[in-house]
C-alpha atoms as a PDB file:
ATOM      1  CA  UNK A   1       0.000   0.000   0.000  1.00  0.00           C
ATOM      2  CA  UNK A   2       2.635   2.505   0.724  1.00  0.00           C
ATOM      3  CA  UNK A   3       4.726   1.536  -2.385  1.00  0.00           C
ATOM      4  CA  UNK A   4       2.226   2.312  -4.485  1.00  0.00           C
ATOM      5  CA  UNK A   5       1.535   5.661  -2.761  1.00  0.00           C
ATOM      6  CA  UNK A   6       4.868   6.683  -3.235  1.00  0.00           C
ATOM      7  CA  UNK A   7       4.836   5.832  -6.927  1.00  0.00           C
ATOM      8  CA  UNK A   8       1.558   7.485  -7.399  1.00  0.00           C
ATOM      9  CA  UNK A   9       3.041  10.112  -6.105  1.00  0.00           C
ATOM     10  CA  UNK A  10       6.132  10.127  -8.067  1.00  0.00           C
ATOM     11  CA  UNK A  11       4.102   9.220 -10.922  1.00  0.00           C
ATOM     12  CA  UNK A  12       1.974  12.453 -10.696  1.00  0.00           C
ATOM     13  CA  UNK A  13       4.998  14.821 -10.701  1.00  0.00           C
ATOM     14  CA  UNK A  14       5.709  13.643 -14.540  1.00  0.00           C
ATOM     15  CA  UNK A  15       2.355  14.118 -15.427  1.00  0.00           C
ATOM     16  CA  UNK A  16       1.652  16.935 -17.668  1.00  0.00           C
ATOM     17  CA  UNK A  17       1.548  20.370 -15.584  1.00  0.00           C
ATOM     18  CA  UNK A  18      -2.775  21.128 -16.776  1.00  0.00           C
ATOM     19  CA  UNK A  19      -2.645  23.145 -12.905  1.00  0.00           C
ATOM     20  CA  UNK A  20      -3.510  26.885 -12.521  1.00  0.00           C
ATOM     21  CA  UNK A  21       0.406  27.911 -12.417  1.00  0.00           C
ATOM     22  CA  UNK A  22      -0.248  31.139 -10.679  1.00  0.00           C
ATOM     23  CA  UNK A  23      -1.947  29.185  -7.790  1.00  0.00           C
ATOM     24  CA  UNK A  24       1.195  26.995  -7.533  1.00  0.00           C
ATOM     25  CA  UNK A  25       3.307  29.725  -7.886  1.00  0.00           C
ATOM     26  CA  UNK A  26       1.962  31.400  -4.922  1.00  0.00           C
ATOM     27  CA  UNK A  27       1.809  28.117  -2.729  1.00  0.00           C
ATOM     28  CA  UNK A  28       5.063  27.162  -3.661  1.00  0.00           C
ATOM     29  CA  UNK A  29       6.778  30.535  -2.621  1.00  0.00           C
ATOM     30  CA  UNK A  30       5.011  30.498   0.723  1.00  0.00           C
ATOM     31  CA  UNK A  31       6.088  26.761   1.526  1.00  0.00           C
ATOM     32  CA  UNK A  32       9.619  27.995   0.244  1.00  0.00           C
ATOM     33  CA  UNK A  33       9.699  30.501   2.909  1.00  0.00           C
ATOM     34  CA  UNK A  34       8.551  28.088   5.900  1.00  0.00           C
ATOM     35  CA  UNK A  35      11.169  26.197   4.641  1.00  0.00           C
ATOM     36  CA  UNK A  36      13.949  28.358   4.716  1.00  0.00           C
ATOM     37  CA  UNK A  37      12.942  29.332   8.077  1.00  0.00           C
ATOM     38  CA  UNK A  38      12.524  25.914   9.278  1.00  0.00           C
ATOM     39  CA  UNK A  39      15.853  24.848   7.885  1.00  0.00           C
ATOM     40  CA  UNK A  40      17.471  28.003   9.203  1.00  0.00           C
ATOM     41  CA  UNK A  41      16.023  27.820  12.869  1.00  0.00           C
ATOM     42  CA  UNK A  42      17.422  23.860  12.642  1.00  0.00           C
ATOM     43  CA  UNK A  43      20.536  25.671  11.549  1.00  0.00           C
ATOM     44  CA  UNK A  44      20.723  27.573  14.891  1.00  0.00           C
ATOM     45  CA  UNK A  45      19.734  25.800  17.389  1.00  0.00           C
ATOM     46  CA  UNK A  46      22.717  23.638  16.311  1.00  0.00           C
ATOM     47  CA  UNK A  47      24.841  26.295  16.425  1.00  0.00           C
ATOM     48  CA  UNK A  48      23.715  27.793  19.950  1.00  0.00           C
ATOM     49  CA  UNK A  49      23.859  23.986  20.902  1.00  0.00           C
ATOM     50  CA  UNK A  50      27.156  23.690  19.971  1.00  0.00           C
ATOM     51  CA  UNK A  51      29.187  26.948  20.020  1.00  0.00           C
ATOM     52  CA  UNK A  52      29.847  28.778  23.173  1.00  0.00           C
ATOM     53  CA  UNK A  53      28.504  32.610  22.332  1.00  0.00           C
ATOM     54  CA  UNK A  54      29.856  35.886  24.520  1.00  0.00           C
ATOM     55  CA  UNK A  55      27.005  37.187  26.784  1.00  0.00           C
ATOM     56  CA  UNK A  56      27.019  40.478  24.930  1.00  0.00           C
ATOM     57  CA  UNK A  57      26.417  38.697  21.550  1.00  0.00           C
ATOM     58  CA  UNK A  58      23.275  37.111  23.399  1.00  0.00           C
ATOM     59  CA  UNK A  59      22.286  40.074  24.558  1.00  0.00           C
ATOM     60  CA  UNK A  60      22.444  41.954  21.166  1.00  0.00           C
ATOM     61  CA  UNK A  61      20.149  38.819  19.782  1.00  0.00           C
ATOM     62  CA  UNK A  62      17.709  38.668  22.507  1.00  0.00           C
ATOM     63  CA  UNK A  63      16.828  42.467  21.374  1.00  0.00           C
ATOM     64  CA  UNK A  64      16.593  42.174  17.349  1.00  0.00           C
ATOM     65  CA  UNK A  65      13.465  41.356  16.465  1.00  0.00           C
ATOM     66  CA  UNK A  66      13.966  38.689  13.439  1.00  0.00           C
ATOM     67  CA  UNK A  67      15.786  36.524  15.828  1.00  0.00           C
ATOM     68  CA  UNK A  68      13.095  36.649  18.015  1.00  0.00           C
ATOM     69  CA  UNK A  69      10.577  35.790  15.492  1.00  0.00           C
ATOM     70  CA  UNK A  70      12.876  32.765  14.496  1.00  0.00           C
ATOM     71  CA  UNK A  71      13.695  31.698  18.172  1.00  0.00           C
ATOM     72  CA  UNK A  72      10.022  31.044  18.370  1.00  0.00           C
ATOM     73  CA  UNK A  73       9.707  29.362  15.470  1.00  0.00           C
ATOM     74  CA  UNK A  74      12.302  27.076  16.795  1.00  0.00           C
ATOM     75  CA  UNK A  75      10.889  26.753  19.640  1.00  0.00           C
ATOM     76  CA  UNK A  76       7.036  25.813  18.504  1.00  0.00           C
ATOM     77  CA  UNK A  77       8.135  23.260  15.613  1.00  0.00           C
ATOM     78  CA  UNK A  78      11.794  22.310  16.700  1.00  0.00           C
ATOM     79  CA  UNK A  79      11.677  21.951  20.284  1.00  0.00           C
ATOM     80  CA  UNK A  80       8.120  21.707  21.016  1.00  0.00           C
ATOM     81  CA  UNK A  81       8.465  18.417  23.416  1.00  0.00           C
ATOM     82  CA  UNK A  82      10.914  20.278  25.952  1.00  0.00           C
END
């Protein structure tokens, strides 16, 4: 059953594009963008995990308001069981 899921699947994305391409065009740049911030919040929680960062550098981040956004990104799909 899940074999020939996947190859539906796979199947499907050689199919002739008959779509609405603006549609796509739209979803696909939005689920580009959670992506990128998905990969780059995985990005630094590996680096915070990892690298030992000067309490003035934290303090700088803990005030800029894209980190903050992507902290708690991290935090609701990254760490969410903690």
């Amino acid at each position: 059953m899940l074999v020939r899921f996947i190859l539906n699947v796979l199947l499907y994305q050689y199919e002739p594009f008959k779509k609405n391409k603006f549609i796509n065009s739209i979803g696909g740049f939005f689920l580009s963008i959670f992506n990128s911030i998905l990969i780059l919040s995985l990005l630094l929680s590996i680096l915070f995990a990892s690298i030992d960062i000067k309490n003035n550098t934290l303090q700088k981040l803990k005030e800029s308001m894209i980190f903050n956004y992507i902290y708690t990104i991290k935090i609701i799909f990254i760490d969410h069981e903690k």
